[in-house]
Structure formats: C-alpha cells, structure tokens
N, C-alpha and C. Protein backbone atom coordinates (compact mmCIF):
# COMPACT_ATOMS: atom_id res chain seq x y z
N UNK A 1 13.09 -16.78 0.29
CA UNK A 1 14.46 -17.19 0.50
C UNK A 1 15.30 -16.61 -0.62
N UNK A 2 16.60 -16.24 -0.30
CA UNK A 2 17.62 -16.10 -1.19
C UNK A 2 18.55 -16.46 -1.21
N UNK A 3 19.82 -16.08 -2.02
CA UNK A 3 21.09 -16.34 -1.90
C UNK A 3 21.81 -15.83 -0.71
N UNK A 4 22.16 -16.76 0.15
CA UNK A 4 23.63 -16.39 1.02
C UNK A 4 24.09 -15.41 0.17
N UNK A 5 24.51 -14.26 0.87
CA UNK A 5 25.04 -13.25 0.81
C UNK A 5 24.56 -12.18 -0.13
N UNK A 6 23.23 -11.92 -0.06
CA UNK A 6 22.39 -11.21 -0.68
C UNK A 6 22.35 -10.47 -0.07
N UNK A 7 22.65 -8.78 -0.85
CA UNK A 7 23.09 -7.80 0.04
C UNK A 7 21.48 -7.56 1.09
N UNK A 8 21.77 -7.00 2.23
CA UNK A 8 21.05 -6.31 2.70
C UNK A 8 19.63 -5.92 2.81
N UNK A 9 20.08 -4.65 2.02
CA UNK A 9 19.25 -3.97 1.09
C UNK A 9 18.06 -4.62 0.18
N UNK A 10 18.84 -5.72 -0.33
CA UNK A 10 18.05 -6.44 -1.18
C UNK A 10 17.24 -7.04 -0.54
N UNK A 11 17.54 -7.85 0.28
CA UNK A 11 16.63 -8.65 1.28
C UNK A 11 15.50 -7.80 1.91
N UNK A 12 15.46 -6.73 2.78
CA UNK A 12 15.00 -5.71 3.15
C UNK A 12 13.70 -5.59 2.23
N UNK A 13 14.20 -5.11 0.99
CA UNK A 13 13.14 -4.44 0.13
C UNK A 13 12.05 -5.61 -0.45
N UNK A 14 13.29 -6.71 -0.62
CA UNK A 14 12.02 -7.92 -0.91
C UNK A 14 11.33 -8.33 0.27
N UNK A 15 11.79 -8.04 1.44
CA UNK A 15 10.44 -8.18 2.62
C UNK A 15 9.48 -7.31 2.75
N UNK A 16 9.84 -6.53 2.25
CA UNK A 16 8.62 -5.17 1.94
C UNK A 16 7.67 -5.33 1.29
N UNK A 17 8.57 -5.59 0.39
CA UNK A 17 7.28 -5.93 -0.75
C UNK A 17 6.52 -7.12 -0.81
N UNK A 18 6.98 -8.06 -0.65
CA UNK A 18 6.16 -9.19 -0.14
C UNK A 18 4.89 -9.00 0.91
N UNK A 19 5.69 -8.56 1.98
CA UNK A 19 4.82 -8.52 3.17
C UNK A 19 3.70 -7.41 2.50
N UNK A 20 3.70 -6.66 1.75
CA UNK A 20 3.06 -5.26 0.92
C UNK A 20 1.70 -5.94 0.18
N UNK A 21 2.30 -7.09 -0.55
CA UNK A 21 1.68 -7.77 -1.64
C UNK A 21 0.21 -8.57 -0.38
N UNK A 22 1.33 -9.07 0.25
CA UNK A 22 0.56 -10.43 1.14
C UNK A 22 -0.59 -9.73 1.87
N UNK A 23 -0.42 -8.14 2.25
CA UNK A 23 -1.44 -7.50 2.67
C UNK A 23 -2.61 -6.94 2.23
N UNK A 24 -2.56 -7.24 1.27
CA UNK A 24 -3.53 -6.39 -0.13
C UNK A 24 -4.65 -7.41 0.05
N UNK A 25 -6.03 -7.07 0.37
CA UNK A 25 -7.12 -7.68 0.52
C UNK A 25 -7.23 -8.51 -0.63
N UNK A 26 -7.09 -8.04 -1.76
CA UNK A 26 -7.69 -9.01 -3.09
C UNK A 26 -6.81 -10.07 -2.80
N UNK A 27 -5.43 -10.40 -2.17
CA UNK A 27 -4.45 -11.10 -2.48
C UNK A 27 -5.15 -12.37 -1.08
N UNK A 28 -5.22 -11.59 -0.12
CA UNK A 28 -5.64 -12.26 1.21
C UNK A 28 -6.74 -13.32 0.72
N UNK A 29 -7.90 -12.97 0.25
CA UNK A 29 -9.15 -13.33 -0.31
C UNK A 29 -8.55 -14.66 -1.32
N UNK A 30 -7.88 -14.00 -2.18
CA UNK A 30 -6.94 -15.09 -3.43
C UNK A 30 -7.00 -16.50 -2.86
N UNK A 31 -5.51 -16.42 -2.01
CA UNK A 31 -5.06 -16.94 -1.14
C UNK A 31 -5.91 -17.99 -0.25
N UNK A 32 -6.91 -17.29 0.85
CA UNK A 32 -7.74 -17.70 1.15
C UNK A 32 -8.43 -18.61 0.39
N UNK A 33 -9.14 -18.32 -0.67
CA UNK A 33 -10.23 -19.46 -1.60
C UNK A 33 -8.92 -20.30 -2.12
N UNK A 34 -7.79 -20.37 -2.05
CA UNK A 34 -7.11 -21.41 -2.32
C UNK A 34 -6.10 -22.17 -1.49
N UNK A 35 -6.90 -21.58 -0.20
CA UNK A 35 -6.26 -22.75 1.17
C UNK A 35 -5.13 -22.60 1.49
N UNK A 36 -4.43 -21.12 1.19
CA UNK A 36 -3.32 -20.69 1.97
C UNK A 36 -3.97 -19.88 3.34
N UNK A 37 -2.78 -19.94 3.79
CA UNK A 37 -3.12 -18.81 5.20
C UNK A 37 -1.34 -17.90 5.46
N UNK A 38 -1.63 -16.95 4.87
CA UNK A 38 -0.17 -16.14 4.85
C UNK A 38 -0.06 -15.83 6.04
N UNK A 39 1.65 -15.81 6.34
CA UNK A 39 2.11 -15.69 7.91
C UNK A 39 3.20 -14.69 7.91
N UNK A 40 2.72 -13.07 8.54
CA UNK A 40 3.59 -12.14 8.68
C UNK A 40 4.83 -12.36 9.41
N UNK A 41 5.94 -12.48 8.93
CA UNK A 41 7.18 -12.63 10.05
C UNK A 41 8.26 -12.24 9.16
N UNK A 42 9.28 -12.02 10.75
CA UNK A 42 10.70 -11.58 10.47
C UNK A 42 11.32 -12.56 9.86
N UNK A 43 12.52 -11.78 9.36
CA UNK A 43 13.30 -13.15 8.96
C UNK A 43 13.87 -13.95 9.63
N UNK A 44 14.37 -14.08 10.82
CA UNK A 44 14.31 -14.98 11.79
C UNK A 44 13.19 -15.37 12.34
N UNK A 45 12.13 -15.46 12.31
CA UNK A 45 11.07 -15.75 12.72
C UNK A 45 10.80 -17.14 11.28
N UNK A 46 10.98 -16.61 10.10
CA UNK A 46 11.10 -17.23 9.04
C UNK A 46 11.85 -18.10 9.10
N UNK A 47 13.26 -17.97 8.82
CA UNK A 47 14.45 -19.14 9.38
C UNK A 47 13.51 -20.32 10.56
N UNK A 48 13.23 -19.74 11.87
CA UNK A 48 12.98 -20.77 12.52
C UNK A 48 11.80 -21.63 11.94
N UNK A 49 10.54 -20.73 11.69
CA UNK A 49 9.93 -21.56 10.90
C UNK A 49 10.14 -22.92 9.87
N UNK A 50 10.77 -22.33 8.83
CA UNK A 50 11.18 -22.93 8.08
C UNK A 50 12.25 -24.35 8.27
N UNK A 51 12.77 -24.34 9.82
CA UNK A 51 13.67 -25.45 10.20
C UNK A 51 12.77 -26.07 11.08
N UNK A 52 11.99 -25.50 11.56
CA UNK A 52 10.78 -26.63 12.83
C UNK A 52 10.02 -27.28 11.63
N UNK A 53 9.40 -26.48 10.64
CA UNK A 53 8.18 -27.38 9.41
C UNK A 53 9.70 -28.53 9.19
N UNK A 54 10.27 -28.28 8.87
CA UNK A 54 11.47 -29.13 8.48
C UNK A 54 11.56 -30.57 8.64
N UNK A 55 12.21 -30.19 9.88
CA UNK A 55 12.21 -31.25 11.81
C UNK A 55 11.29 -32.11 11.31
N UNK A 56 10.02 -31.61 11.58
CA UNK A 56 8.41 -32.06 11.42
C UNK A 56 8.55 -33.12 10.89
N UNK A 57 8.67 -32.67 9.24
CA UNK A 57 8.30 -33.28 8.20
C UNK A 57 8.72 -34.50 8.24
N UNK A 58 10.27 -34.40 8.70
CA UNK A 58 10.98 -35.67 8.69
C UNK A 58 10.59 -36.39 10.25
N UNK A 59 10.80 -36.38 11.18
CA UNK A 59 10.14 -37.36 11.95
C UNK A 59 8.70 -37.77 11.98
N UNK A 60 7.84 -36.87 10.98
CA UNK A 60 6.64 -37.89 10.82
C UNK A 60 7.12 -38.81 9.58
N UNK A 61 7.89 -38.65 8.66
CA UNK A 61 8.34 -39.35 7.49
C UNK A 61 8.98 -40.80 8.51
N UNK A 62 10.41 -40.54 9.42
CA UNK A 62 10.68 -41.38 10.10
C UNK A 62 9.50 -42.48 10.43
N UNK A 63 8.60 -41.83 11.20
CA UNK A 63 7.53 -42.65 12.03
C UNK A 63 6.77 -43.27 11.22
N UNK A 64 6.96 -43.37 9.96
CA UNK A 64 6.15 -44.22 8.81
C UNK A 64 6.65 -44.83 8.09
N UNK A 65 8.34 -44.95 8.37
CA UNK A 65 9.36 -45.49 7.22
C UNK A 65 9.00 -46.95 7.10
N UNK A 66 8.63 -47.71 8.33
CA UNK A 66 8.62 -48.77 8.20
C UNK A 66 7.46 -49.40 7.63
N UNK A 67 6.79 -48.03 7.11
CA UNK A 67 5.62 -48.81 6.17
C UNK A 67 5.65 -48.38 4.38
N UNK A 68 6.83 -47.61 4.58
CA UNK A 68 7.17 -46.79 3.07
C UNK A 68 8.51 -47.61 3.21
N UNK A 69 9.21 -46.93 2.05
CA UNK A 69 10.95 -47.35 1.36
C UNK A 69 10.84 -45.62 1.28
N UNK A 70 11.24 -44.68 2.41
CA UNK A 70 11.00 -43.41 1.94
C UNK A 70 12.41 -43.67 3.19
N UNK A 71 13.24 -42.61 2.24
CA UNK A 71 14.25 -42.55 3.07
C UNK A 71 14.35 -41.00 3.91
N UNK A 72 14.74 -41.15 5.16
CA UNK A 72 14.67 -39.67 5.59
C UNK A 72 16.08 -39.00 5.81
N UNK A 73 15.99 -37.54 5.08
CA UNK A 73 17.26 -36.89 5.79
C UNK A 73 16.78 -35.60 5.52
N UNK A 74 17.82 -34.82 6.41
CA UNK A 74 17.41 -33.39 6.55
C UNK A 74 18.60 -32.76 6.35
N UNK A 75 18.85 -31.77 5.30
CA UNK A 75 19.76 -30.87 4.90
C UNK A 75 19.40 -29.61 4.91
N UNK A 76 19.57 -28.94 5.52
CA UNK A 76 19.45 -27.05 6.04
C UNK A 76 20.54 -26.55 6.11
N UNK A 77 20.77 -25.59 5.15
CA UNK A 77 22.00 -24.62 5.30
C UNK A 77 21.30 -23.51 6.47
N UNK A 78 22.75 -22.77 6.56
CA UNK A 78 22.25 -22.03 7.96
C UNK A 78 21.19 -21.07 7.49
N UNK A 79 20.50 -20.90 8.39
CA UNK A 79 19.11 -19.79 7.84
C UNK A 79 19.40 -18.43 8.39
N UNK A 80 20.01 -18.41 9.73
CA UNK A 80 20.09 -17.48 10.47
C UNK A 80 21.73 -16.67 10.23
C-alpha cells in the first residue's frame, strides 16, 4: 500500500519488485517455514482483497460482540 496519489511510476516499479522478491525461491521457502502463503495479484485484485479480508474480519468480530466489549467498525479509504 501507499500514499493516495503516488505517482504511477512509483507504484508500478514497487509492484515489480515486490512481486520479483516474492518470487525468488529462497524467499518462497522463507515465507513458507513461517506460515505465510504469498498471493500474486493486481492492484485491483489487491484493493478487493484487502476490503473482503476487511468485511470478514468485522462481521466475525460483530458475531462475537456479545461475548467481548470489542467494538466493531470499518474504515477503508478508497482502494480503487
């Protein structure tokens, strides 16, 4: 993620490289023995992601409030 209104370019190259990094076997393996599972995607593909885990989080939070003092809300600036 970055700043709203991060040129372009910038964005671009940091998906490169990321996605570059995330592909590198030693990194996969890393990762792996520490219970990640990296997920190649666009940046809209990302955005949506990132607002469904969201969603999620909070209506399973909802569906347990009444056994917590956990208050739920969801704040997402636009992703897309």
């Amino acid at each position: 993620m970055v700043r709203t209104g991060t040129p372009a370019g910038v964005v671009d190259k940091l998906a490169k490289d990321i996605a570059r990094v995330l592909a590198a076997p030693d990194m996969r393996d890393w990762l792996a023995k520490h219970g990640a599972d990296p997920m190649s995607m666009t940046q809209p593909e990302f955005a949506h992601f990132v607002v469904s885990e969201s969603e999620n989080a909070v209506r399973i939070a909802k569906s347990r409030r009444d056994q917590t003092s956990v208050k739920c809300e969801l704040h997402i600036a636009k992703l897309c």
